[in-house]
Protein backbone atom coordinates (compact mmCIF):
# COMPACT_ATOMS: atom_id res chain seq x y z
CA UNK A 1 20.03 -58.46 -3.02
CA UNK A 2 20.13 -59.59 0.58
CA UNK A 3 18.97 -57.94 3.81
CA UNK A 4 21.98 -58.25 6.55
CA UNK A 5 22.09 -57.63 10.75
CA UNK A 6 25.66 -57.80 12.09
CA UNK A 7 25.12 -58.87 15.53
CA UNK A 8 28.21 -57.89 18.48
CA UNK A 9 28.78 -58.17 21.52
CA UNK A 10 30.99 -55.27 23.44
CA UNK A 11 32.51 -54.89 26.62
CA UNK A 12 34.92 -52.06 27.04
CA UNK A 13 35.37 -51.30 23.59
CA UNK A 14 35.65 -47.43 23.60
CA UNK A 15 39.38 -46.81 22.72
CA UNK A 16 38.36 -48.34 19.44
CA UNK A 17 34.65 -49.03 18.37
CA UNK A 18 33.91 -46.15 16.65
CA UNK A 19 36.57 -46.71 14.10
CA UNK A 20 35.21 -50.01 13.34
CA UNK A 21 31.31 -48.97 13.72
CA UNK A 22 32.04 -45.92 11.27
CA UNK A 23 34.55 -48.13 8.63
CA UNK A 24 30.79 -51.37 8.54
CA UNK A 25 28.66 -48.24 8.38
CA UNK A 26 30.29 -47.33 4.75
CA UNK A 27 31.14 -50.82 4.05
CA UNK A 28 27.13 -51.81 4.10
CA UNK A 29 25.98 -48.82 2.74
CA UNK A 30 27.96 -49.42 -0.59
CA UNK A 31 27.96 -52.84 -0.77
CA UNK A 32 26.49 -53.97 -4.09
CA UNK A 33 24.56 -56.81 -2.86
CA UNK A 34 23.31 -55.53 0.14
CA UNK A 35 19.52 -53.93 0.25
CA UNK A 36 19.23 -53.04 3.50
CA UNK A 37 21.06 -53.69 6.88
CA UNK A 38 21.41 -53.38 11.01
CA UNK A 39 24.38 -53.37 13.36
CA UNK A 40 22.78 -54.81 16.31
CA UNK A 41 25.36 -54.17 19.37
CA UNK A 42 24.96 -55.51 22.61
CA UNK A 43 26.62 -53.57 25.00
CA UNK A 44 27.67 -55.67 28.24
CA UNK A 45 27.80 -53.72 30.69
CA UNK A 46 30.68 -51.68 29.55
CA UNK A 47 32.19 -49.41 32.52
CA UNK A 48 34.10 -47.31 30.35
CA UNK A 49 32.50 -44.89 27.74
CA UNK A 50 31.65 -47.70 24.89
CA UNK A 51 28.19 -47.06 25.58
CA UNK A 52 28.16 -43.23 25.00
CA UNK A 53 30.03 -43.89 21.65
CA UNK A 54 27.74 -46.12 20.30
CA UNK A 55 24.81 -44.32 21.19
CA UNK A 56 26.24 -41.01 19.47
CA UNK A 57 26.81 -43.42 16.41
CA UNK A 58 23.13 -44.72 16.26
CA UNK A 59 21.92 -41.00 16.80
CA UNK A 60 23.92 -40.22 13.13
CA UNK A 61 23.66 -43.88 11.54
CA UNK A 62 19.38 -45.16 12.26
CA UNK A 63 21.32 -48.78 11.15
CA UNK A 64 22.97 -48.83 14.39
CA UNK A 65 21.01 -50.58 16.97
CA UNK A 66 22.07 -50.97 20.98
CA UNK A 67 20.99 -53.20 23.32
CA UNK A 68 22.43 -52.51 26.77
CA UNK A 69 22.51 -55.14 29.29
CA UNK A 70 22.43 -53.69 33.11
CA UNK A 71 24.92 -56.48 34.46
CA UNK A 72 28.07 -57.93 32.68
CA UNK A 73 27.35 -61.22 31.94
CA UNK A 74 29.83 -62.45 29.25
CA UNK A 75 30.49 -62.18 25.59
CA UNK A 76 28.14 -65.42 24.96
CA UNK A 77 24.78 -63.95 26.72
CA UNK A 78 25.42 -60.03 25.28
CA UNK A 79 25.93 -62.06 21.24
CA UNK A 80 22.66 -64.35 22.40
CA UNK A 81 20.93 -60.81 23.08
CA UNK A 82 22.50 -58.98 19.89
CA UNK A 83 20.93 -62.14 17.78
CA UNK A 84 17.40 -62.04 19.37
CA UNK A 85 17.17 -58.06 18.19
CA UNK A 86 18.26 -59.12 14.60
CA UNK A 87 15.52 -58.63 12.33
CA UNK A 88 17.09 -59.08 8.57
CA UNK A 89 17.32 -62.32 6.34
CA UNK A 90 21.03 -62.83 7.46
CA UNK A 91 22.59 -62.73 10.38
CA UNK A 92 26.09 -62.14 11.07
CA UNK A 93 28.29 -62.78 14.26
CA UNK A 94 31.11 -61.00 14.62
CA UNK A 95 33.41 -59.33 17.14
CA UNK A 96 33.25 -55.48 17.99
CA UNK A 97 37.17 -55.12 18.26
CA UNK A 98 37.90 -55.06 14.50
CA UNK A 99 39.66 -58.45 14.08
CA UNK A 100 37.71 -59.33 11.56
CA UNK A 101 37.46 -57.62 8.63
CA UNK A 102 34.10 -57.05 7.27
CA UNK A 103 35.41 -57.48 4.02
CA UNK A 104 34.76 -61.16 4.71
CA UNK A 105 31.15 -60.45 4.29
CA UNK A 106 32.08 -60.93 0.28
CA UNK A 107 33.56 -64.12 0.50
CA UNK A 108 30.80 -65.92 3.11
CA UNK A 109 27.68 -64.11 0.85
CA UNK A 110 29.75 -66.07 -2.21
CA UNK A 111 30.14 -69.48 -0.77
CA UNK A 112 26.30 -69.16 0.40
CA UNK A 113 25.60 -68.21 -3.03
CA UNK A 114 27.40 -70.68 -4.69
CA UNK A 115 26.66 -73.85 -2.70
CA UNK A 116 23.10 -72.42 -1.80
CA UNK A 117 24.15 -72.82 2.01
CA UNK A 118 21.69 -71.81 4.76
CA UNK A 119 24.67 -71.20 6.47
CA UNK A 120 28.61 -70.25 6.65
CA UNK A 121 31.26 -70.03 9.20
CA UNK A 122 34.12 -68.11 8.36
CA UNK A 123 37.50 -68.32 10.86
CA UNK A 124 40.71 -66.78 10.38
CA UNK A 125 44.12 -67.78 9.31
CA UNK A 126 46.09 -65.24 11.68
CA UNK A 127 45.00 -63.54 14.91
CA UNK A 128 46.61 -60.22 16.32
CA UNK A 129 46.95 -61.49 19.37
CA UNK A 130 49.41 -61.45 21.90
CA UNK A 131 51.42 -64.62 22.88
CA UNK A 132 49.87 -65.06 26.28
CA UNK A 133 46.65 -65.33 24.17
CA UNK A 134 47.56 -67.61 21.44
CA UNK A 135 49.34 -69.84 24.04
CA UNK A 136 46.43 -70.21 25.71
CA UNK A 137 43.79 -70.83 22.69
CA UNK A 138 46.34 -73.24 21.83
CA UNK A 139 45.91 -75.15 24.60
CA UNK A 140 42.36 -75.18 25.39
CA UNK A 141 42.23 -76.04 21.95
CA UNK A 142 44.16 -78.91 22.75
CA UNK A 143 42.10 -79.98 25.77
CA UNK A 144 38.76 -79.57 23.99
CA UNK A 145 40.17 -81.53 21.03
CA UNK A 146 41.49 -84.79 23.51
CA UNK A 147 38.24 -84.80 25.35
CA UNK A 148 35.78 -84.15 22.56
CA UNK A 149 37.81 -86.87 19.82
CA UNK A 150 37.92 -83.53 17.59
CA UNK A 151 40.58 -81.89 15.37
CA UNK A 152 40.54 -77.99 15.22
């Protein structure tokens, strides 16, 4: 049995956060291998009502954690904030918009398991993006990969 924190970053993400909050909720709970667990969310700076929904959730669910940050300052420093909360054996980064499925938890405990890894990165295969977007990861992709001599 392992202990997990999921740690987020959010900005904005009322029109769907509670959905994906409420579906990790009953994924952790009922996970086999998991003893005990923490969604640590750090809320940055939302200006819509992502704040309101996650506190209601954390009222109902004591697993949900918030940390809110008083000025936006980016998806890197809210996850570097959501980390430094963490207080279980494992820590988890992921994304609060749902496009990654925390099913994925099954496969990254396995490999850990199996290789006895200190550590796992999971990426995935498709993204639901939009073509603007995947243009544009393509290409900075690209440009990282010419200056950097890498291959992603």
């Amino acid at each position: 049995m392992v202990t997990i924190s999921l740690a987020c970053p959010a900005y904005n993400e009322g029109s769907g956060i509670e959905a994906v909050l409420t579906e990790w909720v009953a994924y952790l709970r009922n996970h086999p291998s998991i003893s005990e667990f923490e969604i640590v969310v750090a809320n940055d700076a939302s200006t819509d009502n992502t704040h309101e929904i996650i506190k209601r959730l954390a009222t109902a669910n004591p697993e949900i954690k918030i940390v809110d940050l008083n000025i936006n300052m980016g998806a890197s420093f809210a996850l570097s904030r959501a980390i430094a909360s963490c207080t279980k054996d494992l820590v988890l980064l992921i994304d609060s918009d749902g496009q990654y499925s925390i099913n994925n938890i099954d496969n990254l405990l396995k490999t850990m398991e199996l290789n006895g890894s200190d550590v796992v990165i999971g990426s995935r295969i498709s993204k639901h993006d939009g073509l603007m977007m995947r243009l544009g990861s393509y290409f900075s992709s690209g440009i990282c990969n010419l200056i950097y001599s890498t291959h992603y």
